[in-house]
PDB file of N, CA and C in Angstrom:
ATOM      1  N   UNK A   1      87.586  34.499 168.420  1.00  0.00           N
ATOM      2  CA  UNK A   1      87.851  33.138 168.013  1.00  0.00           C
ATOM      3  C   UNK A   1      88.609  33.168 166.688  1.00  0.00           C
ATOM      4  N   UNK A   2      89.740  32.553 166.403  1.00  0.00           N
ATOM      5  CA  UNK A   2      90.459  32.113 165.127  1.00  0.00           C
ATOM      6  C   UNK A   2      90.633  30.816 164.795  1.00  0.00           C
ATOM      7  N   UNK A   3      90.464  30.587 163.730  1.00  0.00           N
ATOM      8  CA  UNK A   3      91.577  29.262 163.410  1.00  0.00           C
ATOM      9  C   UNK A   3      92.816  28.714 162.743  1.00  0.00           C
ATOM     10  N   UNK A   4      93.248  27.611 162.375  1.00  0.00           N
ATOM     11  CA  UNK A   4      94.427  27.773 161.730  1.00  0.00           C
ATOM     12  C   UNK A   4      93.605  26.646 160.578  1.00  0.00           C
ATOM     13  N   UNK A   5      94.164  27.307 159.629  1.00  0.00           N
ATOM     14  CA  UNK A   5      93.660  26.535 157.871  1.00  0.00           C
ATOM     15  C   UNK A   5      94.493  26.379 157.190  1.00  0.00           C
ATOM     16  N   UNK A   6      94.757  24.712 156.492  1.00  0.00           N
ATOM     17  CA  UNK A   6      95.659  24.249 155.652  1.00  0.00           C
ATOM     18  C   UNK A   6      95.224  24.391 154.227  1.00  0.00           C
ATOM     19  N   UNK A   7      95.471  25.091 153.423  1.00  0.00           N
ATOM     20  CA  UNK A   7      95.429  25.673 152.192  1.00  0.00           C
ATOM     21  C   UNK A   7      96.449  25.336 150.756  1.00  0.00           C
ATOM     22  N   UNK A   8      96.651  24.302 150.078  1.00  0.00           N
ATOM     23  CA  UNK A   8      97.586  24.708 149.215  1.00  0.00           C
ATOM     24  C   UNK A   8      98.835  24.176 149.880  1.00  0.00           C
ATOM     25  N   UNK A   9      99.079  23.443 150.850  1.00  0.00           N
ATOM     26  CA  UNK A   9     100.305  23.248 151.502  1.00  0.00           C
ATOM     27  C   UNK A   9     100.814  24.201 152.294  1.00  0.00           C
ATOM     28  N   UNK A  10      99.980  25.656 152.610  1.00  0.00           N
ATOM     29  CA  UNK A  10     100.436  26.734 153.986  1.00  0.00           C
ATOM     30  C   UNK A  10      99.384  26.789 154.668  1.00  0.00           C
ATOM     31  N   UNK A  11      99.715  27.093 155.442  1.00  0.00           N
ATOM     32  CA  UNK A  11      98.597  27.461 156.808  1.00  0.00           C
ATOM     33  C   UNK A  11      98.335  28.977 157.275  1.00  0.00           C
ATOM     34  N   UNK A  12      96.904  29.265 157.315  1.00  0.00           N
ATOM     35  CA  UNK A  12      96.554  30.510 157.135  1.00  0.00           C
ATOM     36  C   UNK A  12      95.822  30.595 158.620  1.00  0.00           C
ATOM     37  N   UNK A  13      96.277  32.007 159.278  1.00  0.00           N
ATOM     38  CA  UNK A  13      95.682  32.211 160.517  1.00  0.00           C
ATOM     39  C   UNK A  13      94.057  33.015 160.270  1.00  0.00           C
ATOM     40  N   UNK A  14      92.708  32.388 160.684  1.00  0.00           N
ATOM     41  CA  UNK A  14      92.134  33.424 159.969  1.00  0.00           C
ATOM     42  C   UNK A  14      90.837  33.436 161.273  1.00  0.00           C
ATOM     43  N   UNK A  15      89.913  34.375 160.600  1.00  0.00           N
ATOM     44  CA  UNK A  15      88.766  35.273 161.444  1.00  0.00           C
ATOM     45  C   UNK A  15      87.796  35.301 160.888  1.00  0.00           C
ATOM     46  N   UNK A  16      86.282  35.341 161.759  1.00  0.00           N
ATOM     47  CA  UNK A  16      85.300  35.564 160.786  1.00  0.00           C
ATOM     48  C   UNK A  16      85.600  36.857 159.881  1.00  0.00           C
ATOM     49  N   UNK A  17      85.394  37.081 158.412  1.00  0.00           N
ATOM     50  CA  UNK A  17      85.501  38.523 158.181  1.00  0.00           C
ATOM     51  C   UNK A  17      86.830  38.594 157.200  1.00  0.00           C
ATOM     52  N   UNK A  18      87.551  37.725 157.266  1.00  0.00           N
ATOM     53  CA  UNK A  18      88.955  37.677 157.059  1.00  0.00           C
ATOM     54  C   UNK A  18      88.918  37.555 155.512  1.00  0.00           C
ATOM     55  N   UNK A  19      89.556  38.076 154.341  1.00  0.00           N
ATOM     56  CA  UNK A  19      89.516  38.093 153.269  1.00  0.00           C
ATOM     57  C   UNK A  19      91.599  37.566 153.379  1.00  0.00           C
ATOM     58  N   UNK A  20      91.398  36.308 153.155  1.00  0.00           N
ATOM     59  CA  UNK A  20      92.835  35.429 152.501  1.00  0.00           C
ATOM     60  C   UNK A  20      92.901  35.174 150.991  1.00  0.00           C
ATOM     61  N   UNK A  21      94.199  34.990 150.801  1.00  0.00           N
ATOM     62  CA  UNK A  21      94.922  34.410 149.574  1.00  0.00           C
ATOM     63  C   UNK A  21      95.460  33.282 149.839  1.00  0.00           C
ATOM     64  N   UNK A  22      94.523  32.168 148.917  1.00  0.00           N
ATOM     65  CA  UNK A  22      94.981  30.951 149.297  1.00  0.00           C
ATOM     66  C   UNK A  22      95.746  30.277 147.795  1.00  0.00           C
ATOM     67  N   UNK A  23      96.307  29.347 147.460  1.00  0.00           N
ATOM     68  CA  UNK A  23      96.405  28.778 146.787  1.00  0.00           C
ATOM     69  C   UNK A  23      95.308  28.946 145.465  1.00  0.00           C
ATOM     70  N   UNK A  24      95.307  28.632 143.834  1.00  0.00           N
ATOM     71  CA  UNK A  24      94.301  28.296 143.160  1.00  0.00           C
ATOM     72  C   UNK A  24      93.224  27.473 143.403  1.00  0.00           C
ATOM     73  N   UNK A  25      91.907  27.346 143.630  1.00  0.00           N
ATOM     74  CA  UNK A  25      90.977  26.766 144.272  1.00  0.00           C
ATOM     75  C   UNK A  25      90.267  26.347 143.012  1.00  0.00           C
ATOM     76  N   UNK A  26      90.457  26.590 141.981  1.00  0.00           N
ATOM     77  CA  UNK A  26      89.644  26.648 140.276  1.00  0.00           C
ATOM     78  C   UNK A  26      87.795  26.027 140.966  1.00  0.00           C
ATOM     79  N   UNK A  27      87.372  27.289 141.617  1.00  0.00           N
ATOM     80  CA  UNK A  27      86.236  27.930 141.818  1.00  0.00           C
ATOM     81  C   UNK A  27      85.181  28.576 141.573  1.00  0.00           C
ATOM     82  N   UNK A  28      84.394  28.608 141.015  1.00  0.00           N
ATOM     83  CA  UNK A  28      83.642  29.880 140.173  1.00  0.00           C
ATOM     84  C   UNK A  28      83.647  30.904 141.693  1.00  0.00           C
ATOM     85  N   UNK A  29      83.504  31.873 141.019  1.00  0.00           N
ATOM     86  CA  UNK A  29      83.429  33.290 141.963  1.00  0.00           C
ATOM     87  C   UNK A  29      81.787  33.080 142.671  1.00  0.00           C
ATOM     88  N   UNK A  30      81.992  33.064 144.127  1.00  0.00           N
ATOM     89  CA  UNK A  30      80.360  33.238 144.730  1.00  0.00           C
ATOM     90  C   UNK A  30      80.023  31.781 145.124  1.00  0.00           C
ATOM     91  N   UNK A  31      81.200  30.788 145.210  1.00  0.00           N
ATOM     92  CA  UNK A  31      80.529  29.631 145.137  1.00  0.00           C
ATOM     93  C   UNK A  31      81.245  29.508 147.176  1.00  0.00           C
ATOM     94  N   UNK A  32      80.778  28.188 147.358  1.00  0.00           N
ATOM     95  CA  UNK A  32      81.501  28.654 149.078  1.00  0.00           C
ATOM     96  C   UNK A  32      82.544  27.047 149.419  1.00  0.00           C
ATOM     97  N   UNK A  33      83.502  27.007 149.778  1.00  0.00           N
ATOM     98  CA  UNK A  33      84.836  26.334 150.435  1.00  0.00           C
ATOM     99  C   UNK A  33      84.489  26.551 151.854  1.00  0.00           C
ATOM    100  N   UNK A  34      85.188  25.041 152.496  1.00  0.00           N
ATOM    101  CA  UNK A  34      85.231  24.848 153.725  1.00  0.00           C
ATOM    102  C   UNK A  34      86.204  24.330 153.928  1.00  0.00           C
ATOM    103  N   UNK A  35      86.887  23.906 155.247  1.00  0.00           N
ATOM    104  CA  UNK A  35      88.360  23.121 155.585  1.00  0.00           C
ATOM    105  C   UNK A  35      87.886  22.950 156.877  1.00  0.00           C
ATOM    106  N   UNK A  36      88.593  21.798 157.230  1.00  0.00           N
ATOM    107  CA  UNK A  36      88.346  21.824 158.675  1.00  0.00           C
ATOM    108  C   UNK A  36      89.683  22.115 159.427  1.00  0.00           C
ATOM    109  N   UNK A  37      89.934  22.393 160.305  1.00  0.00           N
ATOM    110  CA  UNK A  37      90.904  23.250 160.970  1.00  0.00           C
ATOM    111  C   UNK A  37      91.515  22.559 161.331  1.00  0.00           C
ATOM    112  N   UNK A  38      92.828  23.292 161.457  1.00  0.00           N
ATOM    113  CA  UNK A  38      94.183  22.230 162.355  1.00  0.00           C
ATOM    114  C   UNK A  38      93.787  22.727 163.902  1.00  0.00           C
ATOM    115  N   UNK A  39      92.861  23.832 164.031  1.00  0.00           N
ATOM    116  CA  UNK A  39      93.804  24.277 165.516  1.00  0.00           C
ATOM    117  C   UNK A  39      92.648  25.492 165.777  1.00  0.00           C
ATOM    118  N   UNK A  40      91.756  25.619 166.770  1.00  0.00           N
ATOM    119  CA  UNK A  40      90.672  26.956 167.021  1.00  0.00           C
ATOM    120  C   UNK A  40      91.320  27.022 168.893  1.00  0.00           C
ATOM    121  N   UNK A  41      90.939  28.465 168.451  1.00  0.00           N
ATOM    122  CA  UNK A  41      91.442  29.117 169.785  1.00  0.00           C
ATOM    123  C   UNK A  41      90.357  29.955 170.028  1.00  0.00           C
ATOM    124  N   UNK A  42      89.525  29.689 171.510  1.00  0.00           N
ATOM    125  CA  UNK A  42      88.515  30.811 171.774  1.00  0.00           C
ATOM    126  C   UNK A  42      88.647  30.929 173.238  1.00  0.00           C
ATOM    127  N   UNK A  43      89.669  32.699 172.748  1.00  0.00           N
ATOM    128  CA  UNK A  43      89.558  32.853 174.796  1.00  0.00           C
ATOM    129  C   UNK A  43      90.835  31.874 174.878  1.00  0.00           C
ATOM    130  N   UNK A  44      90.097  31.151 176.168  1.00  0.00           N
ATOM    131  CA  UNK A  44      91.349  30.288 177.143  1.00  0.00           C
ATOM    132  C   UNK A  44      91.412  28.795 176.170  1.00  0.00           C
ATOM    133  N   UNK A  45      90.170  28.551 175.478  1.00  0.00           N
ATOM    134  CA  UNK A  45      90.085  27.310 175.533  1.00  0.00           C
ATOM    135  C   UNK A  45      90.813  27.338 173.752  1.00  0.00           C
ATOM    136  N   UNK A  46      91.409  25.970 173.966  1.00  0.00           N
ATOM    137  CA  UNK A  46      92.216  25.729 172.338  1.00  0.00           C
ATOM    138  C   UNK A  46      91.901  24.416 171.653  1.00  0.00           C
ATOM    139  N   UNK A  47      91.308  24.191 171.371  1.00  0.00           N
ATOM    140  CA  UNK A  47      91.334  22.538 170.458  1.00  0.00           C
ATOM    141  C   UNK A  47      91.949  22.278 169.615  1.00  0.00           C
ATOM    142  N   UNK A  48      93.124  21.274 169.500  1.00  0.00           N
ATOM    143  CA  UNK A  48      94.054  20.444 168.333  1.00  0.00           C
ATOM    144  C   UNK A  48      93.413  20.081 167.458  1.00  0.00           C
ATOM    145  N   UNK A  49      94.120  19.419 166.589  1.00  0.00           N
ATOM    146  CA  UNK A  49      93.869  18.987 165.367  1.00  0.00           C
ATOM    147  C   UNK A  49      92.717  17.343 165.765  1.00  0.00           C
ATOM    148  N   UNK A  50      93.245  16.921 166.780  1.00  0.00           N
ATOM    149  CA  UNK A  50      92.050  15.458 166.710  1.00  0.00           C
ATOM    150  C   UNK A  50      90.814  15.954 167.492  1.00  0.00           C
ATOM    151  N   UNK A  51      90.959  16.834 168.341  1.00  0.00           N
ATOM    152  CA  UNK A  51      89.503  18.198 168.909  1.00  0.00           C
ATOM    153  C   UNK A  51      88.876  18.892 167.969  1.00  0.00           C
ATOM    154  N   UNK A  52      89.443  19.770 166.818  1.00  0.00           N
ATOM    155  CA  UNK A  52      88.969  20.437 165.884  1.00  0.00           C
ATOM    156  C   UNK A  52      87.955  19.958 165.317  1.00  0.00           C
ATOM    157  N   UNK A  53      87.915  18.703 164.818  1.00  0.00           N
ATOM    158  CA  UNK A  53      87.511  18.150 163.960  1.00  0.00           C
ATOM    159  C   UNK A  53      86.121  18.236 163.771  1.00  0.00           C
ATOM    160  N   UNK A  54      85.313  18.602 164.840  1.00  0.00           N
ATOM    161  CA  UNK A  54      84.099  18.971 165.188  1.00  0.00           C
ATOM    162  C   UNK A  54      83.576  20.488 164.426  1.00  0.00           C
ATOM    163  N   UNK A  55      84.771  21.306 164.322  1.00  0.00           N
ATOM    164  CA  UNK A  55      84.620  22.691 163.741  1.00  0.00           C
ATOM    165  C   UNK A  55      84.623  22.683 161.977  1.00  0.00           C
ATOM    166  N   UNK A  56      84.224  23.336 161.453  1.00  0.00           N
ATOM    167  CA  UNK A  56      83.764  23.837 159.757  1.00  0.00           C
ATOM    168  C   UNK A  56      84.070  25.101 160.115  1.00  0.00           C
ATOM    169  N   UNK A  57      85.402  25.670 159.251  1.00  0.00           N
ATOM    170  CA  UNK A  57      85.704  26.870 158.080  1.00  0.00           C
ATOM    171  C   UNK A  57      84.959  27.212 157.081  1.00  0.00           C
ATOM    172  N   UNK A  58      84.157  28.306 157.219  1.00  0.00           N
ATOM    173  CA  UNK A  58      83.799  28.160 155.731  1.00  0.00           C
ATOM    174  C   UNK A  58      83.530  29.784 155.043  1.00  0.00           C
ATOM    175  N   UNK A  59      83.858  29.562 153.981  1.00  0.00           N
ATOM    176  CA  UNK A  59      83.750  31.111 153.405  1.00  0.00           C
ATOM    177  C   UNK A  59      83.783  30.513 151.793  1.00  0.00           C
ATOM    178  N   UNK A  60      83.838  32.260 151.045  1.00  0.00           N
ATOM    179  CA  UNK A  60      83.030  32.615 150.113  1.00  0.00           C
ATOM    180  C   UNK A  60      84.348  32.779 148.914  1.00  0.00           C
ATOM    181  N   UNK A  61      84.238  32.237 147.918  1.00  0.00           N
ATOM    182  CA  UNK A  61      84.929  33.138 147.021  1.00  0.00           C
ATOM    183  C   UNK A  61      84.867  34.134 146.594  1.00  0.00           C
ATOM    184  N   UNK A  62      85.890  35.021 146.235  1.00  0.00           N
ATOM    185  CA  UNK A  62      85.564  36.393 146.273  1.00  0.00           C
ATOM    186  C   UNK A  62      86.238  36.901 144.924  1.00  0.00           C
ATOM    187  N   UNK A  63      86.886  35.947 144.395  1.00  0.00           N
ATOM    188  CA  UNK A  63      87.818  36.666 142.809  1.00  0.00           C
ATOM    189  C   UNK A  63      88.949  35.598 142.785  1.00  0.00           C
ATOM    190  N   UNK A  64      89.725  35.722 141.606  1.00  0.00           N
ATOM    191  CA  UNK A  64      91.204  35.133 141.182  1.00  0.00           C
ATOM    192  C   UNK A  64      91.855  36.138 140.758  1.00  0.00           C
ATOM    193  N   UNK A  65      92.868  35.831 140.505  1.00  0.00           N
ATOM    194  CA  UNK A  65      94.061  36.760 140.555  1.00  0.00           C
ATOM    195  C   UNK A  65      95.589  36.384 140.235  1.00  0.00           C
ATOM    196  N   UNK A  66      96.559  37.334 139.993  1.00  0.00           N
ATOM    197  CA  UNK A  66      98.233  36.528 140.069  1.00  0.00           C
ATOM    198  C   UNK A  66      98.764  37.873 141.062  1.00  0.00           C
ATOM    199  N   UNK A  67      99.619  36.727 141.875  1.00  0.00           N
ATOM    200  CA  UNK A  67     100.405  37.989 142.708  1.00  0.00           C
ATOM    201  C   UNK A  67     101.527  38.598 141.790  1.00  0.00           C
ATOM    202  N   UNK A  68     102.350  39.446 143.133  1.00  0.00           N
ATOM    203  CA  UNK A  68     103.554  39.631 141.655  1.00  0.00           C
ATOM    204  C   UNK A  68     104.566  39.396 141.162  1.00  0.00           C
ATOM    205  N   UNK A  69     105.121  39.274 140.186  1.00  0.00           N
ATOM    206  CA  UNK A  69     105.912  38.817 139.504  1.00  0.00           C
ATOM    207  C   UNK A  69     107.800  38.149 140.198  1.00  0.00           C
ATOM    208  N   UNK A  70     108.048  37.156 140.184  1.00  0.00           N
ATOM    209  CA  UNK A  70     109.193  36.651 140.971  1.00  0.00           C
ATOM    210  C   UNK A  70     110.099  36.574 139.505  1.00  0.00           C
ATOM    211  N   UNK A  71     111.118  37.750 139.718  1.00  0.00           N
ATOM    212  CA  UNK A  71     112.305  37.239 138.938  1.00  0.00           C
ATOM    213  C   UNK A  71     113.444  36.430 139.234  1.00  0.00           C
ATOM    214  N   UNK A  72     113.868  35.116 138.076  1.00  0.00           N
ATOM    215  CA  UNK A  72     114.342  33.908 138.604  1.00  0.00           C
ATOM    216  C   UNK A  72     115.982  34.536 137.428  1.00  0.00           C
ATOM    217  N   UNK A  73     116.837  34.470 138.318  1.00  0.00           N
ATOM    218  CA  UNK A  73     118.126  35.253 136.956  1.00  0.00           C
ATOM    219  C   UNK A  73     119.176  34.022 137.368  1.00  0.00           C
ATOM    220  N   UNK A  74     119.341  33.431 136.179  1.00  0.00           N
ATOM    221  CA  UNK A  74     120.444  32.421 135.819  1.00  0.00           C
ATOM    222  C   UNK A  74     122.248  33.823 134.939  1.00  0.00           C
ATOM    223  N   UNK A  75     122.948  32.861 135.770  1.00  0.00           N
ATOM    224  CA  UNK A  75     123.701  33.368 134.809  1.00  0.00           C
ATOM    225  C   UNK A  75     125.399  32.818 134.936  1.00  0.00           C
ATOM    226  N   UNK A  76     125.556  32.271 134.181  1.00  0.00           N
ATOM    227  CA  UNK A  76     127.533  31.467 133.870  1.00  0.00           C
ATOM    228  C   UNK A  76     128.311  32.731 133.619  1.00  0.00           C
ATOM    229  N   UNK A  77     129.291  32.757 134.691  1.00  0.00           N
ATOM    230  CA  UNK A  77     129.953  34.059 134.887  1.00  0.00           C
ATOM    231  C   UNK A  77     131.446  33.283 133.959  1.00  0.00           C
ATOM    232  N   UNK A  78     131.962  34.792 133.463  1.00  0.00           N
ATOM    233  CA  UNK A  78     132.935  34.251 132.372  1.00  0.00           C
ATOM    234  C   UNK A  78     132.687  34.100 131.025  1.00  0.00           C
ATOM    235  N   UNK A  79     131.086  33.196 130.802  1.00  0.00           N
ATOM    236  CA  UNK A  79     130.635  33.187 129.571  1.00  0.00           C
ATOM    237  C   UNK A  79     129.569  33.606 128.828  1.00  0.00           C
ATOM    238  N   UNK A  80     129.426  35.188 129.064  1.00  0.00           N
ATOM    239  CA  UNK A  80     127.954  36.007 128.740  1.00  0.00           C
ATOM    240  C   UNK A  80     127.428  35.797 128.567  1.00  0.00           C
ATOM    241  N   UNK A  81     126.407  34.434 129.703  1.00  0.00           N
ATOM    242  CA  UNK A  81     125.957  33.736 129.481  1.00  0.00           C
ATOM    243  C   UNK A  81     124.314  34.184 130.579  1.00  0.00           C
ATOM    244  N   UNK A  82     123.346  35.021 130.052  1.00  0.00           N
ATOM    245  CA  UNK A  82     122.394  35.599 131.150  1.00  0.00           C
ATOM    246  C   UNK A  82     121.091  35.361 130.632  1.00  0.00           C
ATOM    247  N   UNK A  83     120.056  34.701 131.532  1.00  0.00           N
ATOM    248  CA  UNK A  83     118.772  34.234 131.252  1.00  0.00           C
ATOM    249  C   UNK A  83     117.834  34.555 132.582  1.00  0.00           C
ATOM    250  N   UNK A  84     116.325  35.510 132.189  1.00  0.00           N
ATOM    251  CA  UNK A  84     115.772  35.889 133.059  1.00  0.00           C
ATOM    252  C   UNK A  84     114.386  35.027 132.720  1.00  0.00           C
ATOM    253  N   UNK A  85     113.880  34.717 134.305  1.00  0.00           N
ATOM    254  CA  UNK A  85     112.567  33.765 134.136  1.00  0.00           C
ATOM    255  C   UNK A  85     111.776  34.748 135.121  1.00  0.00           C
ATOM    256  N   UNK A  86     110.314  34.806 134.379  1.00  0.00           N
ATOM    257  CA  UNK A  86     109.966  35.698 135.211  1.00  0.00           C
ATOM    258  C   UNK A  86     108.622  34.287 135.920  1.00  0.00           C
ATOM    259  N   UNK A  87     107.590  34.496 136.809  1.00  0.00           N
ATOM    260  CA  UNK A  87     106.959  33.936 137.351  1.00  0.00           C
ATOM    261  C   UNK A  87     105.406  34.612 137.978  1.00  0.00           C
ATOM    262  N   UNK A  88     104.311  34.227 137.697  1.00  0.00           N
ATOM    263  CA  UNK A  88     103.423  35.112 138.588  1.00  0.00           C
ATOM    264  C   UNK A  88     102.723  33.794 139.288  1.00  0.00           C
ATOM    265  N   UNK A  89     102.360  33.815 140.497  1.00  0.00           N
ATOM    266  CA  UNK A  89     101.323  32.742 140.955  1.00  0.00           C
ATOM    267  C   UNK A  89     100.439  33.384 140.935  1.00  0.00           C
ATOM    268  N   UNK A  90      98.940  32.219 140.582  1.00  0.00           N
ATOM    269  CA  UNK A  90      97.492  32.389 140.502  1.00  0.00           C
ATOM    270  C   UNK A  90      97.373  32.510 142.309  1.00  0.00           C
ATOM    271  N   UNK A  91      96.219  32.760 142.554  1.00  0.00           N
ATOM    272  CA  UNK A  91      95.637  32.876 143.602  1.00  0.00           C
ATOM    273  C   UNK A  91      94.324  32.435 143.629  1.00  0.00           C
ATOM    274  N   UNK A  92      93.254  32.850 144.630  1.00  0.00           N
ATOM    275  CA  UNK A  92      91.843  32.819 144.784  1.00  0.00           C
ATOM    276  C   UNK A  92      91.901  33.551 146.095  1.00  0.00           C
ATOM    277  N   UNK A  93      91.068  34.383 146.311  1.00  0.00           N
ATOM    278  CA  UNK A  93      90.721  35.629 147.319  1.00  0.00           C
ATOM    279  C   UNK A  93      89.522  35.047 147.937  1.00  0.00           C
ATOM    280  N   UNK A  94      89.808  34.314 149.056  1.00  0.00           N
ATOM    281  CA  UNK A  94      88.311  33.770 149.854  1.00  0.00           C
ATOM    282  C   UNK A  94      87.888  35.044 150.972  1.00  0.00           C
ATOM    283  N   UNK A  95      86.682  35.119 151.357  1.00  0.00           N
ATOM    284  CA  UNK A  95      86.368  35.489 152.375  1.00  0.00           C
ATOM    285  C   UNK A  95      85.629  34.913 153.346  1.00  0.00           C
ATOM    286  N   UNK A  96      86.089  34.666 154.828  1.00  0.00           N
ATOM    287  CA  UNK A  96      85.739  33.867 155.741  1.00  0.00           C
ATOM    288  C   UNK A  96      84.592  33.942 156.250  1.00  0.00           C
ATOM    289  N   UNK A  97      83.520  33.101 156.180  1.00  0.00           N
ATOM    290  CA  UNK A  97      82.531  33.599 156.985  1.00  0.00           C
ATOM    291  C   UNK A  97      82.064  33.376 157.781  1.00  0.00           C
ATOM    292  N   UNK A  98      82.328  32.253 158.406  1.00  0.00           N
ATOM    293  CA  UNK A  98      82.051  31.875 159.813  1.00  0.00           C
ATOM    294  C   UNK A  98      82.881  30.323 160.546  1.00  0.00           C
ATOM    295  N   UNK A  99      83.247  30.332 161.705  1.00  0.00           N
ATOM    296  CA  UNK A  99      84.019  29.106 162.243  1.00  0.00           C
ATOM    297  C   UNK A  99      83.389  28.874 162.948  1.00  0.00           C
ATOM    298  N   UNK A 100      82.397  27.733 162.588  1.00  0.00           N
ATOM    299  CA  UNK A 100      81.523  27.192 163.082  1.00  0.00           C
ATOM    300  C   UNK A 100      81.336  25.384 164.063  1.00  0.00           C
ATOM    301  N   UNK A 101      80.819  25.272 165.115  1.00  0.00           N
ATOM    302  CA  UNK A 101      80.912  24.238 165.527  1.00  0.00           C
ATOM    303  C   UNK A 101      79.838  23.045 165.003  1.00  0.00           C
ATOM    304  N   UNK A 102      80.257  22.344 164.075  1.00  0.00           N
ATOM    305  CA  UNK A 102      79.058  21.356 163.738  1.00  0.00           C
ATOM    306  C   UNK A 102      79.503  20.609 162.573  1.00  0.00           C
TER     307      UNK A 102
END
């Protein structure tokens, strides 16, 4: 069984067990998040988003974090003109613990 989870504005395919990177959740570590699903698939059978609704995501925080670093390089050619932006996004490291019907 999987589901699909809206996170932060992306959608994460996930599993019981599943350790994701979602968006900043500003969480204490150990505390527990739920979502309810766009979309569970078990086997043959699939429930949408107005079917889902019956199902709970839910898992554990597990840490924060920054991924790595995105360099952003500006530069006006002709007029030695060069500027580097660097970037890290925060995260939160959930772990899934069960997709549950109820």
């Amino acid at each position: 069984m999987y589901a699909i989870i809206e996170s932060g504005g992306k959608q994460h395919r996930v599993t019981a067990g599943d350790k994701i990177k979602v968006e900043l959740l500003h969480q204490e570590e150990g505390s527990e998040v739920s979502w309810t699903p766009l979309l569970v698939v078990d086997g043959d059978k699939v429930w949408a988003t107005g079917d889902s609704g019956a199902f709970m995501v839910t898992g554990k925080v597990v840490g924060e974090g920054k991924l790595r670093k995105v360099l952003v390089f500006h530069k006006k050619r002709r007029k030695q003109y060069k500027k580097i932006y660097g970037h890290r996004q925060p995260y939160t490291q959930v772990e899934i613990l069960s997709i549950a019907k109820g």
